[in-house]
Protein backbone atom coordinates (compact mmCIF):
# COMPACT_ATOMS: atom_id res chain seq x y z
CA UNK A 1 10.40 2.74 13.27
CA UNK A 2 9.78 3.87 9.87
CA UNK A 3 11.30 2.41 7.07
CA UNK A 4 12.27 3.71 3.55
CA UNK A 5 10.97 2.31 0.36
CA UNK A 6 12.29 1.93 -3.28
CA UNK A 7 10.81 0.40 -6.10
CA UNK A 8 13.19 -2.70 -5.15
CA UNK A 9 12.47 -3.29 -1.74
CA UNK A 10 9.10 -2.70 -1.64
CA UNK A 11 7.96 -5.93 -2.07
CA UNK A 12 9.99 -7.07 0.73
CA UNK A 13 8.57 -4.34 3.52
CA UNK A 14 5.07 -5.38 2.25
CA UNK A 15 5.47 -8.92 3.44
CA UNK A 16 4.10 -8.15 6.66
CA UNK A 17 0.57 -9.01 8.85
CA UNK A 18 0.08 -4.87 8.31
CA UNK A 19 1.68 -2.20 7.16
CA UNK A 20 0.89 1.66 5.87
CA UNK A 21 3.23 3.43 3.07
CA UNK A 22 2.95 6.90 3.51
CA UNK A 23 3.81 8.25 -0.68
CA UNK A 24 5.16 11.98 -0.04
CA UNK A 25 7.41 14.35 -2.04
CA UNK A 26 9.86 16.80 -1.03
CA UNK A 27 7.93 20.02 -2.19
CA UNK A 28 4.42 18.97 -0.68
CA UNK A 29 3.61 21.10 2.37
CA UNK A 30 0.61 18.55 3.84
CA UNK A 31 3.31 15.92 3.57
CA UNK A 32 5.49 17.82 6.21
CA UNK A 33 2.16 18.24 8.08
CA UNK A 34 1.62 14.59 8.08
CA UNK A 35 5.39 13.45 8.67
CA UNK A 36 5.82 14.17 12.47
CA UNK A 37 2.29 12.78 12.92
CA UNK A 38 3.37 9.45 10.76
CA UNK A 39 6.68 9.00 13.10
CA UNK A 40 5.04 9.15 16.18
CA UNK A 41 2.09 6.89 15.27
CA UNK A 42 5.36 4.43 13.97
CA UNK A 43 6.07 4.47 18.26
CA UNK A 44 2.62 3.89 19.28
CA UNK A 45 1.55 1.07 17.05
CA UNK A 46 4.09 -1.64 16.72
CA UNK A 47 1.53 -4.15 15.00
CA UNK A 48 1.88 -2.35 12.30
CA UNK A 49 4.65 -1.42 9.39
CA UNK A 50 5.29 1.97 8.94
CA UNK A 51 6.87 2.77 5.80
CA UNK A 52 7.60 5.94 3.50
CA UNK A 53 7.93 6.56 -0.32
CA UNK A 54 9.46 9.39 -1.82
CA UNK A 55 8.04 9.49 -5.55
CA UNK A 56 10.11 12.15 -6.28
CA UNK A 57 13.13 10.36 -5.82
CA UNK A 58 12.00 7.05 -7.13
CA UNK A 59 8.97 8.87 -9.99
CA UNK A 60 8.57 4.39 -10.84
CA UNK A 61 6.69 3.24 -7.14
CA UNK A 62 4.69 6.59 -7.44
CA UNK A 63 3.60 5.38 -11.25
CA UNK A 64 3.55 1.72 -9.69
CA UNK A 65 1.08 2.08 -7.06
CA UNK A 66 -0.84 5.31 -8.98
CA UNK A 67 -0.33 8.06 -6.49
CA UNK A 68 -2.10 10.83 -8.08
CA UNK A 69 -1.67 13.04 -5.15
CA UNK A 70 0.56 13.93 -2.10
CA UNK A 71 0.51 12.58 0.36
CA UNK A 72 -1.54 9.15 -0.08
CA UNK A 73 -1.42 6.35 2.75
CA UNK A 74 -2.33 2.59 1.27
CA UNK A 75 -3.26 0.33 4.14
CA UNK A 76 -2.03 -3.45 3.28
CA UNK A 77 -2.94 -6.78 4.97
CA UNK A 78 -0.66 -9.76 3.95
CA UNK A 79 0.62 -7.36 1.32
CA UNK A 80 -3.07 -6.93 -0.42
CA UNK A 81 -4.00 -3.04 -0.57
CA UNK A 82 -7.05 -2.89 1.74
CA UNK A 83 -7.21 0.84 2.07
CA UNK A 84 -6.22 4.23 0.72
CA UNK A 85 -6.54 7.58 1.94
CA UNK A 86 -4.72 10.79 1.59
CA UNK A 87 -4.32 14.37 2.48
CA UNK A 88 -2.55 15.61 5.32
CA UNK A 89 -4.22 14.29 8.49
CA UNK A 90 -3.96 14.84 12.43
CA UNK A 91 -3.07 12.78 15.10
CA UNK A 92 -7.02 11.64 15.52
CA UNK A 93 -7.74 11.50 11.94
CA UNK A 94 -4.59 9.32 11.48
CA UNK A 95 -5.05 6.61 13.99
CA UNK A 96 -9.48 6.59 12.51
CA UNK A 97 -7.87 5.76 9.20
CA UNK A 98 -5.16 3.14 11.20
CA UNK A 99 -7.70 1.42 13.22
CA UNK A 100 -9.83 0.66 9.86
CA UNK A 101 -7.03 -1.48 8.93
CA UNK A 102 -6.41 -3.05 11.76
CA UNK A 103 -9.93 -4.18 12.52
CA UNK A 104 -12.26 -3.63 9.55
């Protein structure tokens, strides 16, 4: 499952052991790339919270969390940001940068 973020409920989807927010916009073709990946990884790993942000609907949680490019994943434990990485990624690539925050 993959949920969908706003700069209200954010907060609230954080409060997890783990979870990823995958920023994206509408117009960014490495965040279509990514998306189908992103789902299916959301199947596969239910230890972790999958979550999107669309900063061009809601411009404030891209300024919030200072996405400067599309598409960025932040990694959080116990709602701290442990990780960042971005660019559109494969299946392999993807589950590398999820298994660093799981068990780095």
């Amino acid at each position: 499952m993959v949920y969908e973020a706003t700069n209200q409920n954010i907060d609230e989807l954080l409060k997890t052991d783990y979870a990823v927010v995958d920023f994206y916009g509408d117009h960014c073709g490495a965040c279509v790339v990514l998306a189908p990946v992103y789902n299916e990884a959301s199947n596969d790993l239910a230890m972790l919270r999958f979550i999107k942000a669309n900063v061009d609907q809601d411009r404030e949680l891209g300024e919030r969390f200072h996405i400067k490019a599309l598409p960025t994943l932040l990694g959080f434990r116990n709602g701290e940001l442990v990780l960042e990485d971005g660019g559109a990624k494969d299946q392999a690539a993807l589950y590398e940068m999820l298994g660093k925050l799981l068990y780095a």
